[in-house]
C-alpha atoms as a PDB file:
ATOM      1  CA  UNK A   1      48.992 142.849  64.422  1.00  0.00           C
ATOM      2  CA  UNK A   2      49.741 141.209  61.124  1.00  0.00           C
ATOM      3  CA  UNK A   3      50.436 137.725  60.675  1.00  0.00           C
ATOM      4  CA  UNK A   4      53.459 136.249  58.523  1.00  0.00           C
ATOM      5  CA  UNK A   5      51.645 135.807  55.735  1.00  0.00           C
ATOM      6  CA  UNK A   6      49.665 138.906  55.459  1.00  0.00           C
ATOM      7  CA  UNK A   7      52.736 140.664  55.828  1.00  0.00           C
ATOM      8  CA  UNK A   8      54.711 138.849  53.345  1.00  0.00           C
ATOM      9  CA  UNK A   9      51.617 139.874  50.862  1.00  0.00           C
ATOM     10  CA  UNK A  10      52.472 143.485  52.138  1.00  0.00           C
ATOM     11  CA  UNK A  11      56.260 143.497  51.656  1.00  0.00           C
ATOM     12  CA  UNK A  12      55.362 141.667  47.826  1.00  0.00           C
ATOM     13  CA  UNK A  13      52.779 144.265  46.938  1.00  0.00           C
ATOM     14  CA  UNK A  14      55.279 147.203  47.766  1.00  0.00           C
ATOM     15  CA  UNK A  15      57.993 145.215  45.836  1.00  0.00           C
ATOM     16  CA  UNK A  16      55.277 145.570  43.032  1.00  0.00           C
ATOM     17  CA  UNK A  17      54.229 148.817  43.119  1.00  0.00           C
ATOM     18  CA  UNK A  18      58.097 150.456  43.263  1.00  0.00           C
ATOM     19  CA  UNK A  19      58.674 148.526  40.021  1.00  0.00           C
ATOM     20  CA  UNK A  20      55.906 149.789  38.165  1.00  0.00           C
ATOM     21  CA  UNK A  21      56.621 153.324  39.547  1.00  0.00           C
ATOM     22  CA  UNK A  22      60.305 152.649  38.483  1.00  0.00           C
ATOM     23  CA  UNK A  23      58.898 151.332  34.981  1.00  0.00           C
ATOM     24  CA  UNK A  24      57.799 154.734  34.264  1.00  0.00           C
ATOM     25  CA  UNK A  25      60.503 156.517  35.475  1.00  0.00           C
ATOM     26  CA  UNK A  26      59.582 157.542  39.457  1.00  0.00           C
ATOM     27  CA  UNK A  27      62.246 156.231  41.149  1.00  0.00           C
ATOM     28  CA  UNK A  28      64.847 154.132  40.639  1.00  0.00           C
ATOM     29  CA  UNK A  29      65.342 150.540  42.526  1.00  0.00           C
ATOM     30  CA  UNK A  30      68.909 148.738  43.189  1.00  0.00           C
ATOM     31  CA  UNK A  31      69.811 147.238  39.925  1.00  0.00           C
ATOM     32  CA  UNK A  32      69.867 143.198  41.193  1.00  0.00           C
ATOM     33  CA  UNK A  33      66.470 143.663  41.738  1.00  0.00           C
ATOM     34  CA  UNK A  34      66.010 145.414  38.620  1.00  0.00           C
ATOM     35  CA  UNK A  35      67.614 143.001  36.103  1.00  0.00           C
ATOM     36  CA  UNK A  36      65.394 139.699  37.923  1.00  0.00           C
ATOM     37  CA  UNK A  37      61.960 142.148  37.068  1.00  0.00           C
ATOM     38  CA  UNK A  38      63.251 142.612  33.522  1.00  0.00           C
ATOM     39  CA  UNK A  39      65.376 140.083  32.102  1.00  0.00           C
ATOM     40  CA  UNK A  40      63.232 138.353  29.878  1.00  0.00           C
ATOM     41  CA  UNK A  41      61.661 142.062  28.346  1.00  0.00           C
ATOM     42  CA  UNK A  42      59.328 144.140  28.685  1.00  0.00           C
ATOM     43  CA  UNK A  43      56.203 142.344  27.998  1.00  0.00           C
ATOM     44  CA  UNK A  44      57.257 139.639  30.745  1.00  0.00           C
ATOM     45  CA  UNK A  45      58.184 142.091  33.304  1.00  0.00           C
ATOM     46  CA  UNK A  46      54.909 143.955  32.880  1.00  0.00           C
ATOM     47  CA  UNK A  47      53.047 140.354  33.806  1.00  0.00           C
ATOM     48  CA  UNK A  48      55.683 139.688  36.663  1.00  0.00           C
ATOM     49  CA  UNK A  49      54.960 143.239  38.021  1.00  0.00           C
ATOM     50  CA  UNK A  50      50.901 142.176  38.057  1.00  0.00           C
ATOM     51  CA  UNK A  51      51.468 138.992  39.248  1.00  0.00           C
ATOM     52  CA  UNK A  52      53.637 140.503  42.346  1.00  0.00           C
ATOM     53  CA  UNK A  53      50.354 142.796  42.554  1.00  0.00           C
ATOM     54  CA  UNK A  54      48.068 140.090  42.589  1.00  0.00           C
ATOM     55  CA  UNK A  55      50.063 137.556  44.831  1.00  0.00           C
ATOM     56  CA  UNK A  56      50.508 140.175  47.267  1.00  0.00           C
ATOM     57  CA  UNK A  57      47.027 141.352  47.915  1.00  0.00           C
ATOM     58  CA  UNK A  58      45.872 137.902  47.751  1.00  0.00           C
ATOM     59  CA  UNK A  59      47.954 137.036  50.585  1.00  0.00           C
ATOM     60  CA  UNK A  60      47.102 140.260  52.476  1.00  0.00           C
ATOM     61  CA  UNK A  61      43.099 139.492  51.960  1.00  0.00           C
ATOM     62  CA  UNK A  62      43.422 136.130  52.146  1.00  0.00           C
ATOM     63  CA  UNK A  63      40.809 134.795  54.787  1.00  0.00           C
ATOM     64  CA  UNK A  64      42.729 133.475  58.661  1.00  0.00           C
ATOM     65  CA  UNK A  65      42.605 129.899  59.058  1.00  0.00           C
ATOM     66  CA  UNK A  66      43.184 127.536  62.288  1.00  0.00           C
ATOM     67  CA  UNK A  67      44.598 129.651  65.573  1.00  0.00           C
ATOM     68  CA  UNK A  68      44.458 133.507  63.378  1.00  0.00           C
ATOM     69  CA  UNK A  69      40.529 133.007  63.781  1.00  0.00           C
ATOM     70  CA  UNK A  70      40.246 133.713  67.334  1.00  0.00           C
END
């Protein structure tokens, strides 16, 4: 079972991946979610889109601490 965290990293990662799938023309994502990605251009959405990436595979890899070590 996943904890909260690793699944957070999960939902973040997929949040990730639809954008840059959407970015070159896939599929198509609800527009609020669209305009936060994008508003500040291209360049800037292309390093929010990694960082999402990043973010959520650290958080899915990340290593268990206190009672997630049993």
């Amino acid at each position: 079972m996943l904890t909260f965290v690793r699944s957070l990293g999960v939902i973040i990662a997929l949040v990730a991946f639809a954008s840059i799938l959407q970015a070159f023309g896939y599929v198509r994502l609800p527009p609020g979610l669209t305009v936060l990605i994008t508003r500040y251009g291209s360049e800037v959405a292309w390093v929010i889109r990694g960082g999402m990436l990043a973010l959520g595979a650290a958080l899915y890899f990340a290593p268990p601490t206190g009672d997630d070590q049993k």
